[in-house]
N, C-alpha and C. Protein backbone atom coordinates (compact mmCIF):
# COMPACT_ATOMS: atom_id res chain seq x y z
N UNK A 1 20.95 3.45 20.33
CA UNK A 1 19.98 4.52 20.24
C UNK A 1 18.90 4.30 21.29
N UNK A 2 18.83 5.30 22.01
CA UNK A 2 17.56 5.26 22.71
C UNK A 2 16.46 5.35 22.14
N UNK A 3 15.30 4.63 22.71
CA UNK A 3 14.06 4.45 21.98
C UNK A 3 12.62 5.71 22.56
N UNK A 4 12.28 6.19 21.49
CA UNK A 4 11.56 7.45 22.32
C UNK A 4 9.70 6.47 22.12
N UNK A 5 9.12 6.37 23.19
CA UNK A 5 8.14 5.55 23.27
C UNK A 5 6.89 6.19 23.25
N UNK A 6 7.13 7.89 23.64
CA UNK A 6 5.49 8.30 24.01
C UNK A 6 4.69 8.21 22.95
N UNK A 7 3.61 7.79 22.92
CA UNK A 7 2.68 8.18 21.46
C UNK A 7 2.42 9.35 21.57
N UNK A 8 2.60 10.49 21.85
CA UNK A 8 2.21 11.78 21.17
C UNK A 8 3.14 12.44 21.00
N UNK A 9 3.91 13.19 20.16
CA UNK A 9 5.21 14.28 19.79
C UNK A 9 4.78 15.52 19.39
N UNK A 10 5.06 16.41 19.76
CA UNK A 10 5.20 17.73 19.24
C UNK A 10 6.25 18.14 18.31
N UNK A 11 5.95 19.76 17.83
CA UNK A 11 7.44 20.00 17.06
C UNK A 11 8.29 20.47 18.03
N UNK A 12 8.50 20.25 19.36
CA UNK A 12 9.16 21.14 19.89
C UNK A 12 11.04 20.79 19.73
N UNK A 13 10.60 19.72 19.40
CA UNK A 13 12.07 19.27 19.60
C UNK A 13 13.16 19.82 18.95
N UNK A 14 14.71 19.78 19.51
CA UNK A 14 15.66 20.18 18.78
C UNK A 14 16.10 20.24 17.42
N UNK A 15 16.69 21.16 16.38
CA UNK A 15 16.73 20.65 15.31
C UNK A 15 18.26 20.71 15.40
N UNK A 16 18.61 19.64 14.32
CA UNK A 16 20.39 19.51 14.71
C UNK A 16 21.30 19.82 13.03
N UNK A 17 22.07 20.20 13.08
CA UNK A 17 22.58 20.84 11.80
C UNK A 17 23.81 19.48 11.45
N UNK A 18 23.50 18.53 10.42
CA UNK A 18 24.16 17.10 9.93
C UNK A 18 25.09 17.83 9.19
N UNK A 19 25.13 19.17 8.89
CA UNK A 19 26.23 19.44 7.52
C UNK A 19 25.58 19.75 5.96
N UNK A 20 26.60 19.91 5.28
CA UNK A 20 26.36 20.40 3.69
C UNK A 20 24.81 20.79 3.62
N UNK A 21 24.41 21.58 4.66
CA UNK A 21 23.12 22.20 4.06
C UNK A 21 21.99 21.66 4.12
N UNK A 22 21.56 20.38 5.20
CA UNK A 22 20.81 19.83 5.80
C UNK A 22 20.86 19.42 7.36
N UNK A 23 19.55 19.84 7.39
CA UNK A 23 19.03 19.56 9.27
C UNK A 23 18.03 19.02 9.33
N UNK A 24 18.13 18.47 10.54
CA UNK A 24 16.94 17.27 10.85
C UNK A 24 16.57 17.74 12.61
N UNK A 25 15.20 17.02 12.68
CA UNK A 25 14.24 17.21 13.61
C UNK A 25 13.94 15.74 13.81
N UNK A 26 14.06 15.27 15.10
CA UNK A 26 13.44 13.96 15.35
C UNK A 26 12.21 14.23 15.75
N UNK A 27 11.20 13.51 15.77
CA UNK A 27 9.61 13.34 15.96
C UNK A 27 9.44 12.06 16.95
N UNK A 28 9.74 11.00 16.31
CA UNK A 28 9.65 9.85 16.94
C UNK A 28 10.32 8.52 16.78
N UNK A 29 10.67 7.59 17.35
CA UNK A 29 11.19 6.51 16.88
C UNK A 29 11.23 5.19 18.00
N UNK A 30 11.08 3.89 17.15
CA UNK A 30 11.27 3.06 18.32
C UNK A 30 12.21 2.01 17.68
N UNK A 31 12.32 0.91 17.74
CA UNK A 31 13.58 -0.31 17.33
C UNK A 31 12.72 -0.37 15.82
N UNK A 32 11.24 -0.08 15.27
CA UNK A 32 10.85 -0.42 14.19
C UNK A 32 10.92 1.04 13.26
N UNK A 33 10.67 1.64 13.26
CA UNK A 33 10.92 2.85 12.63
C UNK A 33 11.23 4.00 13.06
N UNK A 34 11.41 5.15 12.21
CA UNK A 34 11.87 6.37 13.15
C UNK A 34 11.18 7.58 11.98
N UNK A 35 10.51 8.49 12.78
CA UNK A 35 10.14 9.62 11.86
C UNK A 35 10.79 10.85 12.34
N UNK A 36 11.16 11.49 11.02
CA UNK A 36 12.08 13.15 11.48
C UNK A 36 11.48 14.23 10.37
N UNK A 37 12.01 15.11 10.54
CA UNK A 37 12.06 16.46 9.57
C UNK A 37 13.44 17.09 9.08
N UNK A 38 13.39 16.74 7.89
CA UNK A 38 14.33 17.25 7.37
C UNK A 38 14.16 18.29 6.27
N UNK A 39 15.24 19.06 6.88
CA UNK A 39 15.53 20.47 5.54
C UNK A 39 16.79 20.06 5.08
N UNK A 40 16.00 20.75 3.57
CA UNK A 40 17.54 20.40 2.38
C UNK A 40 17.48 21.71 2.18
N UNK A 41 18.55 22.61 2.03
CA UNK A 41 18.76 23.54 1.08
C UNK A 41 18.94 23.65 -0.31
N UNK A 42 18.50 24.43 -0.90
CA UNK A 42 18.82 24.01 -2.61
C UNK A 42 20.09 23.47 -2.92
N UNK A 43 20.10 22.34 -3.65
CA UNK A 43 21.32 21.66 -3.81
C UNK A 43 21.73 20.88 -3.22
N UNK A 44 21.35 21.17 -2.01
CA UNK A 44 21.93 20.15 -0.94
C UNK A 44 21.81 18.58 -0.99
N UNK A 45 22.82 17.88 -0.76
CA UNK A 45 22.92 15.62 -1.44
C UNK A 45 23.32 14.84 -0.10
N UNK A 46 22.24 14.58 0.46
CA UNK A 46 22.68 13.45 1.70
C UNK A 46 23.37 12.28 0.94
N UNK A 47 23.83 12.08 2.16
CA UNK A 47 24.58 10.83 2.03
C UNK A 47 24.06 9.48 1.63
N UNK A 48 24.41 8.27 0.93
CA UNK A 48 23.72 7.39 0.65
C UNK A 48 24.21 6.16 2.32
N UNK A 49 22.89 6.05 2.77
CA UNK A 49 23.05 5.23 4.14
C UNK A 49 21.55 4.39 4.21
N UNK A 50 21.93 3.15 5.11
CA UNK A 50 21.02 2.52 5.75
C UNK A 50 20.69 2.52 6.70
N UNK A 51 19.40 1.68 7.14
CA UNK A 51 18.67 1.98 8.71
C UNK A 51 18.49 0.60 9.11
N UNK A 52 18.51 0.00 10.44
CA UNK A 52 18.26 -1.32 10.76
C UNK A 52 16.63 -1.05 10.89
N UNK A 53 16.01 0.31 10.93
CA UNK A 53 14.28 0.38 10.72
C UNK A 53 13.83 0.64 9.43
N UNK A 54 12.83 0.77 9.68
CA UNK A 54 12.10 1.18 8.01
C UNK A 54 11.74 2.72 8.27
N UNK A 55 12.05 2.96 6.99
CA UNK A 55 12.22 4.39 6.73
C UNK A 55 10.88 5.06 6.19
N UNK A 56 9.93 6.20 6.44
CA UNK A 56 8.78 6.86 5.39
C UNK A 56 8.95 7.63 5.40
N UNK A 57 9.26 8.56 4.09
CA UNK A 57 9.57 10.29 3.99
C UNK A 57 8.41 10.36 3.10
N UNK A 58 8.03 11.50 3.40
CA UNK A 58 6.82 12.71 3.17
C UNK A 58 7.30 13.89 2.67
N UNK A 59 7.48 14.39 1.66
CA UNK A 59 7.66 15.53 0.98
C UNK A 59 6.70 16.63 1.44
N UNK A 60 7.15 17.51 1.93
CA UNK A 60 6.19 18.64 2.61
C UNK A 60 6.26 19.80 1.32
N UNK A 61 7.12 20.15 0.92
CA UNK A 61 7.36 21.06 -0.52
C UNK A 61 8.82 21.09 -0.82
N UNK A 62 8.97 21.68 -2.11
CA UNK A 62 9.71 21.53 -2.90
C UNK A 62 9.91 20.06 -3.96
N UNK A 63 11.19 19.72 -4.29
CA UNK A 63 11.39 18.57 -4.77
C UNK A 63 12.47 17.63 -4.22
N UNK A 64 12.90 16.65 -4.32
CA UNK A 64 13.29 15.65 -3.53
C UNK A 64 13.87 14.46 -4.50
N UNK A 65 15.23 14.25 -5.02
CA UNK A 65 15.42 13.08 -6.31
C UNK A 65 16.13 11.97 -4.84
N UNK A 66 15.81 10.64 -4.60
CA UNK A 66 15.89 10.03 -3.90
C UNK A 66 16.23 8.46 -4.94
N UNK A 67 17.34 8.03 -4.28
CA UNK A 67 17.59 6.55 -4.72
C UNK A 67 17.06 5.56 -3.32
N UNK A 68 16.33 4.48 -3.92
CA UNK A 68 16.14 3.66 -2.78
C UNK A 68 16.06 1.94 -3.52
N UNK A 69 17.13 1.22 -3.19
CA UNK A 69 17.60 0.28 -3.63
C UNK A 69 18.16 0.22 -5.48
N UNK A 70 17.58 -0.03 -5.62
CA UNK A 70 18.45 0.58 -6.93
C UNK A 70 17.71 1.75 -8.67
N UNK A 71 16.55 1.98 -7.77
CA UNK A 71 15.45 2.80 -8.54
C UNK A 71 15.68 4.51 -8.09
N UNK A 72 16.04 5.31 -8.41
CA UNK A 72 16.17 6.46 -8.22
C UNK A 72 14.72 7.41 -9.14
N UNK A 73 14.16 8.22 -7.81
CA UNK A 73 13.06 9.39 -8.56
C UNK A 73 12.99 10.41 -8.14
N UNK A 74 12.20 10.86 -8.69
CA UNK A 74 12.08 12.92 -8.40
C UNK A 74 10.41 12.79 -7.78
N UNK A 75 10.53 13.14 -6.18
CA UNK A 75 9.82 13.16 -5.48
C UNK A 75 9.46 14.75 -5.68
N UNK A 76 8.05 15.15 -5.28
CA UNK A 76 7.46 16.66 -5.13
C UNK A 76 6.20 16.68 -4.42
N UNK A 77 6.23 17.52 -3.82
CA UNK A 77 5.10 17.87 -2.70
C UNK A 77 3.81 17.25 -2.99
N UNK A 78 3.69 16.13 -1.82
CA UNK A 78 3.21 15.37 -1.74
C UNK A 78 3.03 13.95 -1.87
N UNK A 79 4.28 13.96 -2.78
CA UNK A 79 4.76 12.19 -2.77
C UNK A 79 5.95 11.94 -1.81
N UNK A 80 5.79 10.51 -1.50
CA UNK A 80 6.77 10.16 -0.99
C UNK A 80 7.15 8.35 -0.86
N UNK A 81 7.84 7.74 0.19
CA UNK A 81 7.99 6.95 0.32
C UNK A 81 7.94 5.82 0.91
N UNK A 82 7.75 4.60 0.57
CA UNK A 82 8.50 3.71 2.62
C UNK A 82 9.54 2.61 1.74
N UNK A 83 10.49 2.64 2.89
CA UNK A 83 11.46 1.77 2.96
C UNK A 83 11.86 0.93 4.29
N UNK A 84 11.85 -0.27 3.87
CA UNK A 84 11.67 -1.18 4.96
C UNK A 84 13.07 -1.95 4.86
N UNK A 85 14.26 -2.20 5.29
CA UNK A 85 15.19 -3.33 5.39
C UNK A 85 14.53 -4.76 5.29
N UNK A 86 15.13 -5.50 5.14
CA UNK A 86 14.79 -6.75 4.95
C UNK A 86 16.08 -7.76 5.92
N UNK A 87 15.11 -8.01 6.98
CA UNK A 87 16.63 -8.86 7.74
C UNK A 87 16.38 -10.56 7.68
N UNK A 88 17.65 -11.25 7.52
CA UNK A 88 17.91 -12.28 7.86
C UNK A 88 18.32 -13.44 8.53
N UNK A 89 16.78 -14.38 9.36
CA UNK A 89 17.39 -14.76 10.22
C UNK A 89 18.03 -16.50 9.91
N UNK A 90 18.97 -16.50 11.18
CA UNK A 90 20.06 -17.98 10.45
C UNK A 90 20.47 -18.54 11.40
């Protein structure tokens, strides 16, 4: 992955269509985290995946039921999250 470095982003950027009724918008990202925009359509169930960064979603509106390690909740406008990996070195 290329690393996008500028400190300032706009919305201008592309939005890209992932399937079953969700799209995403990248904002920013570097080797430590990455921020996007995502639309769910009603109903719509991403996939369960990991990130080698740490993750923070922001609920802009609607609702949002999210599992993150093994605690699953019902997020709503205005809550949200961070998720950080945990790596091991050896």
């Amino acid at each position: 992955m290329d690393f996008k470095k500028e400190p300032f982003f706009n919305g201008n950027s592309a939005w890209e269509d992932v399937g079953n009724g969700i799209s995403r918008q990248f904002v920013g990202y570097n080797s430590q985290v990455m921020m996007i925009i995502v639309k769910f359509e009603k109903d719509a169930v991403g996939t369960l995946h990991q990130h080698f960064h740490s993750q923070i979603t922001y609920v802009a509106s609607g609702k949002f039921e999210v599992t993150v390690d093994d605690e699953t909740k019902i997020l709503q406008e205005g809550d949200g999250f961070l998720h950080s990996p945990i790596f091991f070195m050896g």
